[in-house]
Protein backbone atom coordinates (compact mmCIF):
# COMPACT_ATOMS: atom_id res chain seq x y z
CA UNK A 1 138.99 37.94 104.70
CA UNK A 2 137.12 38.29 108.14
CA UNK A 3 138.69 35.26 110.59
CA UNK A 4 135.63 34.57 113.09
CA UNK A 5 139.20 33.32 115.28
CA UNK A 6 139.92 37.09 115.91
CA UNK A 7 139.61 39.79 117.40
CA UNK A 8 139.23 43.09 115.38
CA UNK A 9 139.42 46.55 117.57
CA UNK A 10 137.43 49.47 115.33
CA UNK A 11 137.30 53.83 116.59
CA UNK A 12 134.33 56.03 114.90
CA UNK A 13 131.79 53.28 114.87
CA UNK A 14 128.89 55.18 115.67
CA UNK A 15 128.78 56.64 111.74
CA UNK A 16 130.30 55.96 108.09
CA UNK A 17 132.74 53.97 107.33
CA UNK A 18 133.37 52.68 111.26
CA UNK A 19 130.03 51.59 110.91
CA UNK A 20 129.78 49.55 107.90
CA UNK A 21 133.32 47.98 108.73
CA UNK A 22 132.01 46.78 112.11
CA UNK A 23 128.98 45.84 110.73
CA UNK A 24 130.44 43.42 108.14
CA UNK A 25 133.15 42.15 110.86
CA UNK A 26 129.57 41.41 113.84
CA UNK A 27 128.01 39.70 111.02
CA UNK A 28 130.40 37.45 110.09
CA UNK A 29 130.80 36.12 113.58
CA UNK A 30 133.87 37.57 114.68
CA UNK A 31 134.86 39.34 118.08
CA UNK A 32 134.88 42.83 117.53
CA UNK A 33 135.16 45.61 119.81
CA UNK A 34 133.42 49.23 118.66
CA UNK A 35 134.75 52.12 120.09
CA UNK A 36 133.25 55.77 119.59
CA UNK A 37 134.00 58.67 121.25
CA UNK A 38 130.02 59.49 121.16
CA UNK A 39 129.10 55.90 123.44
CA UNK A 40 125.06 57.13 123.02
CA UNK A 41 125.49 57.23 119.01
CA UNK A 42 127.09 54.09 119.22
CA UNK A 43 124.61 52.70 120.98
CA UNK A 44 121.54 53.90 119.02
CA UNK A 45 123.65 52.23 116.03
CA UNK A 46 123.57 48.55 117.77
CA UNK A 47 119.79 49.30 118.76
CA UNK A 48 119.21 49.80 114.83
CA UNK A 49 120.64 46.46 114.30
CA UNK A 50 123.77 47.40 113.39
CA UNK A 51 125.43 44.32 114.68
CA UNK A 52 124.79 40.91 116.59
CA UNK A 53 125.41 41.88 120.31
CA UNK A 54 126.30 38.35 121.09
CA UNK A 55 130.01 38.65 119.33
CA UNK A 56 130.37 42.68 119.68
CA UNK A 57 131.24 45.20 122.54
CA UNK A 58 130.33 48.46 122.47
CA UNK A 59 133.16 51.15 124.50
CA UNK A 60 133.44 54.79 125.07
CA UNK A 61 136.84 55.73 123.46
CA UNK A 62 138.67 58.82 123.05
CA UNK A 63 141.24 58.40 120.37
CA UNK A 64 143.02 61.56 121.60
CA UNK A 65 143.40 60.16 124.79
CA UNK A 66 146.93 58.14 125.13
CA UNK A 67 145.96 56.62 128.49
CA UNK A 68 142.59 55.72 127.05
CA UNK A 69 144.50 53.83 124.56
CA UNK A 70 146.48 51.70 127.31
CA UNK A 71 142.91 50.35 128.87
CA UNK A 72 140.81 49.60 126.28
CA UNK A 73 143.64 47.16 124.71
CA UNK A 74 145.07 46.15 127.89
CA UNK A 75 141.10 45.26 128.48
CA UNK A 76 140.59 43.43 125.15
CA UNK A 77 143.65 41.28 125.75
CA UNK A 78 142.49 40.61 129.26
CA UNK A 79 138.73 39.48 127.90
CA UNK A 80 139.80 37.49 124.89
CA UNK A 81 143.30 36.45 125.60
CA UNK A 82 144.41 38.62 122.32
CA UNK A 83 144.60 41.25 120.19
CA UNK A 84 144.79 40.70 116.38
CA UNK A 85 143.43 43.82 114.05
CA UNK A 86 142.80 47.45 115.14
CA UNK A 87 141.48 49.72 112.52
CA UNK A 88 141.98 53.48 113.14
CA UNK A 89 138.81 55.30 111.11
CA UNK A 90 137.61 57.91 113.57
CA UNK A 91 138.24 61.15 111.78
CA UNK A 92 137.53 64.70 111.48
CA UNK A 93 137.17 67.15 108.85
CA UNK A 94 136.39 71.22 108.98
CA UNK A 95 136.55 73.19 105.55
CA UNK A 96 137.90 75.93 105.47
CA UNK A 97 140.94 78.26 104.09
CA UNK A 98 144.39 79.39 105.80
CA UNK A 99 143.83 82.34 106.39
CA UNK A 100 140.19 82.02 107.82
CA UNK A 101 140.55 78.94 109.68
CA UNK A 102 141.54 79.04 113.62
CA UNK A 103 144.24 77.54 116.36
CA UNK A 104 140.89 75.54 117.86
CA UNK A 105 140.27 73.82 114.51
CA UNK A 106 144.34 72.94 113.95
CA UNK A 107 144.56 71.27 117.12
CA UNK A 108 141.15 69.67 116.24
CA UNK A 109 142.13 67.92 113.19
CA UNK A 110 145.96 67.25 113.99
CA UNK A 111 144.62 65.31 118.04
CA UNK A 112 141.82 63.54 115.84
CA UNK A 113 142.99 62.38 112.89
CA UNK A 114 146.65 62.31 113.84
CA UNK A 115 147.62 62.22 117.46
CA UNK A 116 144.67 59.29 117.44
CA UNK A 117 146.17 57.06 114.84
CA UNK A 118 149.61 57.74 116.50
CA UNK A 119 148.39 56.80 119.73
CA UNK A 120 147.02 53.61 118.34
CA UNK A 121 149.16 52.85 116.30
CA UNK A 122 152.11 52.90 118.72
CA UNK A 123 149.76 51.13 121.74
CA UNK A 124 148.41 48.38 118.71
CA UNK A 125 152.32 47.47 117.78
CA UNK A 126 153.65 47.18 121.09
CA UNK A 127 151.12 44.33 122.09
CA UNK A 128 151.08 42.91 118.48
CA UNK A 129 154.96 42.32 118.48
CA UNK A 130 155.24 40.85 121.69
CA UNK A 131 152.97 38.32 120.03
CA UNK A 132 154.58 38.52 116.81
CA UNK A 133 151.83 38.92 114.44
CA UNK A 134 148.50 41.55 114.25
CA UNK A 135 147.49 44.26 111.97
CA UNK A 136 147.29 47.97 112.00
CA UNK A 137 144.49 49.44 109.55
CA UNK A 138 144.74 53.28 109.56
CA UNK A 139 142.40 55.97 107.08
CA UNK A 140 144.03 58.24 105.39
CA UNK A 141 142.22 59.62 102.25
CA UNK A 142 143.35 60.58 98.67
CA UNK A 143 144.00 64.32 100.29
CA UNK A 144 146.94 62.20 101.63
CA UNK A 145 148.59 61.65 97.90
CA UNK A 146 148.13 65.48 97.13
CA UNK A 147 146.97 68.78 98.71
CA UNK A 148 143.39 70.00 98.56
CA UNK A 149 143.08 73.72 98.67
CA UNK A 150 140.48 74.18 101.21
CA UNK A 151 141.13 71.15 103.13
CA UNK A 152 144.86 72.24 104.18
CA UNK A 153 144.18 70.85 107.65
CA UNK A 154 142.73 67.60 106.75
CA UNK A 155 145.06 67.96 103.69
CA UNK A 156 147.99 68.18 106.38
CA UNK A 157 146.47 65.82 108.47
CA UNK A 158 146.01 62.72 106.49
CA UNK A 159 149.66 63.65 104.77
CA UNK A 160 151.06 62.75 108.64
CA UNK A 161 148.95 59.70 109.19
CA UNK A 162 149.99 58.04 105.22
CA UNK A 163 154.09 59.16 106.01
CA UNK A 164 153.52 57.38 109.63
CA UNK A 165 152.06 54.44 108.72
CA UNK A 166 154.11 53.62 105.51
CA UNK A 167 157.11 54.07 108.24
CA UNK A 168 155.77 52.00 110.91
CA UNK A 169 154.94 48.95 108.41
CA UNK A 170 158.55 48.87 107.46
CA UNK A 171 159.50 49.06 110.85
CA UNK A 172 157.29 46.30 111.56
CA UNK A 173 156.98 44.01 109.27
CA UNK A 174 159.97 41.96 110.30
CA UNK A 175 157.80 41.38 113.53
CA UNK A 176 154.92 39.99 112.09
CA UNK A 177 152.98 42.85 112.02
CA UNK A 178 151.44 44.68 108.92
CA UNK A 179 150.65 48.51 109.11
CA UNK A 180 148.07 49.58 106.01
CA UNK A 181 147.26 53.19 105.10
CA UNK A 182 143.86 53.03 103.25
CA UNK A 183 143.43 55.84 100.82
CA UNK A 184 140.02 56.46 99.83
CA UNK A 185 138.26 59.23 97.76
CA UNK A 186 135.25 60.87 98.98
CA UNK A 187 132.97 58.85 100.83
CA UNK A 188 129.49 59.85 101.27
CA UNK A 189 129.10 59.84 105.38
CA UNK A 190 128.40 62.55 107.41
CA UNK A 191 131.72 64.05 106.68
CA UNK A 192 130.71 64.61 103.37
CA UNK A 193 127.02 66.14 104.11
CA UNK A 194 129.35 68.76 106.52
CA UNK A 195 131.40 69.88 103.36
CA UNK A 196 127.94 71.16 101.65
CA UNK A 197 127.65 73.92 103.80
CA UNK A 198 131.31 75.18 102.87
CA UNK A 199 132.14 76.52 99.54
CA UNK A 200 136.32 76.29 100.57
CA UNK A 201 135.29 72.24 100.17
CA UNK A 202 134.89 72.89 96.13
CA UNK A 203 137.28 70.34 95.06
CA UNK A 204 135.91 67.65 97.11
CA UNK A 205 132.79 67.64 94.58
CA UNK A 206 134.69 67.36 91.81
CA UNK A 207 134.80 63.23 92.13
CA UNK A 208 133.06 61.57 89.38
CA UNK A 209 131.07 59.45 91.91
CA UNK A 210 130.92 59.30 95.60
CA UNK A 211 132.23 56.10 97.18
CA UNK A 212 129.86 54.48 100.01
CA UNK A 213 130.96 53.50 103.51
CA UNK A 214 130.08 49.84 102.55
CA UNK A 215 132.32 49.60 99.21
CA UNK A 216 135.18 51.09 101.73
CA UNK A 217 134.67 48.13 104.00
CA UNK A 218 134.41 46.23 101.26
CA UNK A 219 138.00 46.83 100.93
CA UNK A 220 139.15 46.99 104.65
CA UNK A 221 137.39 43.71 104.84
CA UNK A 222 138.55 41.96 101.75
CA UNK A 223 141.72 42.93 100.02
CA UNK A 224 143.17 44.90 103.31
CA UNK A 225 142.77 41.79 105.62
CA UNK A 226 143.87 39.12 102.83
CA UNK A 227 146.69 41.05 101.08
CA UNK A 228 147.80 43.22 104.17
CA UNK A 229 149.03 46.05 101.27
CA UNK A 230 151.16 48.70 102.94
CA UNK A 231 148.63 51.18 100.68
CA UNK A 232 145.70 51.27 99.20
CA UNK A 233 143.98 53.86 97.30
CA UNK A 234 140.36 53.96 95.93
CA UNK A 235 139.92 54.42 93.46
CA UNK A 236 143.58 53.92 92.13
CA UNK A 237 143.25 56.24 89.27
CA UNK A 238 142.31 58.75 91.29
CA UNK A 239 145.37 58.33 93.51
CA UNK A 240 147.25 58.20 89.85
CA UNK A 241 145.78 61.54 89.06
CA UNK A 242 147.04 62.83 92.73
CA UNK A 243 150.54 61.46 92.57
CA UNK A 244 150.67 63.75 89.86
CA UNK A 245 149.69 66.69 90.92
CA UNK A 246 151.98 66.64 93.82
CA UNK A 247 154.65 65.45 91.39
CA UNK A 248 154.09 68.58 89.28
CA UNK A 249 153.03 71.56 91.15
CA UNK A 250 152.77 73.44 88.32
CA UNK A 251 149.83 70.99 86.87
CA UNK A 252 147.91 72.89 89.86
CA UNK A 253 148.01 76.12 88.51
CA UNK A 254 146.37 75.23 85.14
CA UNK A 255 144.18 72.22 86.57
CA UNK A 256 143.07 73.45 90.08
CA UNK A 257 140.68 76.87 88.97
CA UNK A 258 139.04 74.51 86.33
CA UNK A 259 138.30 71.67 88.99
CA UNK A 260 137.16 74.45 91.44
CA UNK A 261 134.85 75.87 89.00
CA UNK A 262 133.65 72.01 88.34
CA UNK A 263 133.43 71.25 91.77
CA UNK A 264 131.28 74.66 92.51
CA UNK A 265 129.05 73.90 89.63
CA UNK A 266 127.95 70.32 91.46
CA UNK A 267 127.74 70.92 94.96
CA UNK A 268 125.22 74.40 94.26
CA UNK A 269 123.68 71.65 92.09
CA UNK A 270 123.46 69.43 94.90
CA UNK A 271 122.37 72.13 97.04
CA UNK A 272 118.96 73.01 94.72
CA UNK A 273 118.24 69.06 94.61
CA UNK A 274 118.56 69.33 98.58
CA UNK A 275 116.22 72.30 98.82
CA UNK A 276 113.69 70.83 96.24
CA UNK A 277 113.67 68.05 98.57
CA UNK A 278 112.57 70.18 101.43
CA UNK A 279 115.61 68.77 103.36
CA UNK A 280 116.90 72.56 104.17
């Protein structure tokens, strides 16, 4: 559970999930630091009431940036004397296929979603074990446990960030310090309103139910801080159903068509219910 006694470092709090994990961690009367590489988002957030101001700062922060990483927890150690949880959530994601997608939007995903955690990562463990205890909280997604045609970057990307951090937590876990990789299935932020527009993002649609940003911090705020698993996927039968498919490749040639078809069927669905709405 949230410790008001610490301090909790969050990235991508301006939206999703980075929102709704900072807002349960302000409310509860902890220190928390929010970070966003959009500082005017982040802002409008706290005006909305996002979070008490008295117990959170708000901080420019590019996760790409490995000097960037340096200051802001050189900074936080400086102001409260210590550094106890960082949570890596900022992400990216850009649908599209192989053979249409470009060199801009590789290095996009791979310095987002994985040069960022590295960076963290490696600038979070170096502090924690000279004090001998802290945790690491990094996002990967379900597209971690298996590939999703269509999402090969992000696929690719979140497959680097769950190998890394299941390595780093055995690395350092005779220091004190816990590393989790949090697995989630599709999570209805503006990530997922982006994948409406792109028909390559098929199988993302074919989840029974989309998860909200405040069941994932839920999690991170519960089971992650209390248990300090090394990984946890939600749902876990979902993450069953994944570890299969990469177990069997073959599965993928009978299953993946159907689930594409499935997938297509709901998000043109979604797309009349959006139009109906006079939201397009």
């Amino acid at each position: 559970m949230i410790d008001r006694q610490k301090v909790y470092v969050l990235t991508g709090c301006a939206s999703g999930i980075g929102r709704a994990t900072a807002h349960r961690i302000a409310t509860a009367g902890a220190r928390l630091v929010a970070t966003d590489v959009d500082l005017e988002a982040l802002q409008r957030t706290a005006a909305e009431g996002a979070w008490p101001e008295a117990t959170t700062e708000l901080l420019h922060h590019d996760v790409r940036d490995p000097e960037a990483w340096e200051q802001l927890l050189d900074g936080v150690e400086a102001r409260h004397g210590r550094l106890d949880v960082v949570m890596n959530i900022a992400g990216v994601l850009k649908p599209g296929f192989v053979h249409q997608t470009t060199a801009a939007e590789v290095d996009f995903h791979f310095d987002i979603n994985v040069k960022g955690v590295l960076h963290g990562t490696r600038a979070a463990a170096v502090r924690m074990v000279r004090r001998g205890s802290g945790h690491i909280i990094n996002m990967a997604s379900l597209a971690s446990l298996a590939p999703i045609p269509g999402l090969a970057l992000y696929s690719a990307s979140k497959f680097a960030v769950r190998a890394y951090s299941m390595a780093a937590a055995q690395e350092l876990a005779c220091q004190g310090v816990a590393v989790t990789a949090m697995c989630p299935d599709a999570v209805a932020t503006p990530m997922l309103e982006l994948q409406k527009e792109h028909e390559a993002a098929a199988l993302t649609f074919t989840a029974p139910r989309f998860l909200s940003p405040e069941e994932i911090a839920d999690h991170l705020t519960g089971a992650v801080l209390t248990r300090r698993p090394r990984l946890l996927v939600i749902p876990r039968w979902r993450g069953w159903l994944a570890r299969a498919a990469d177990m069997m490749p073959w599965l993928t040639k009978i299953l993946t068509p159907r689930l594409t078809r499935q997938g297509l069927s709901r998000l043109h669905a979604m797309r009349r219910m959006t139009q109906s709405a006079g939201k397009f």
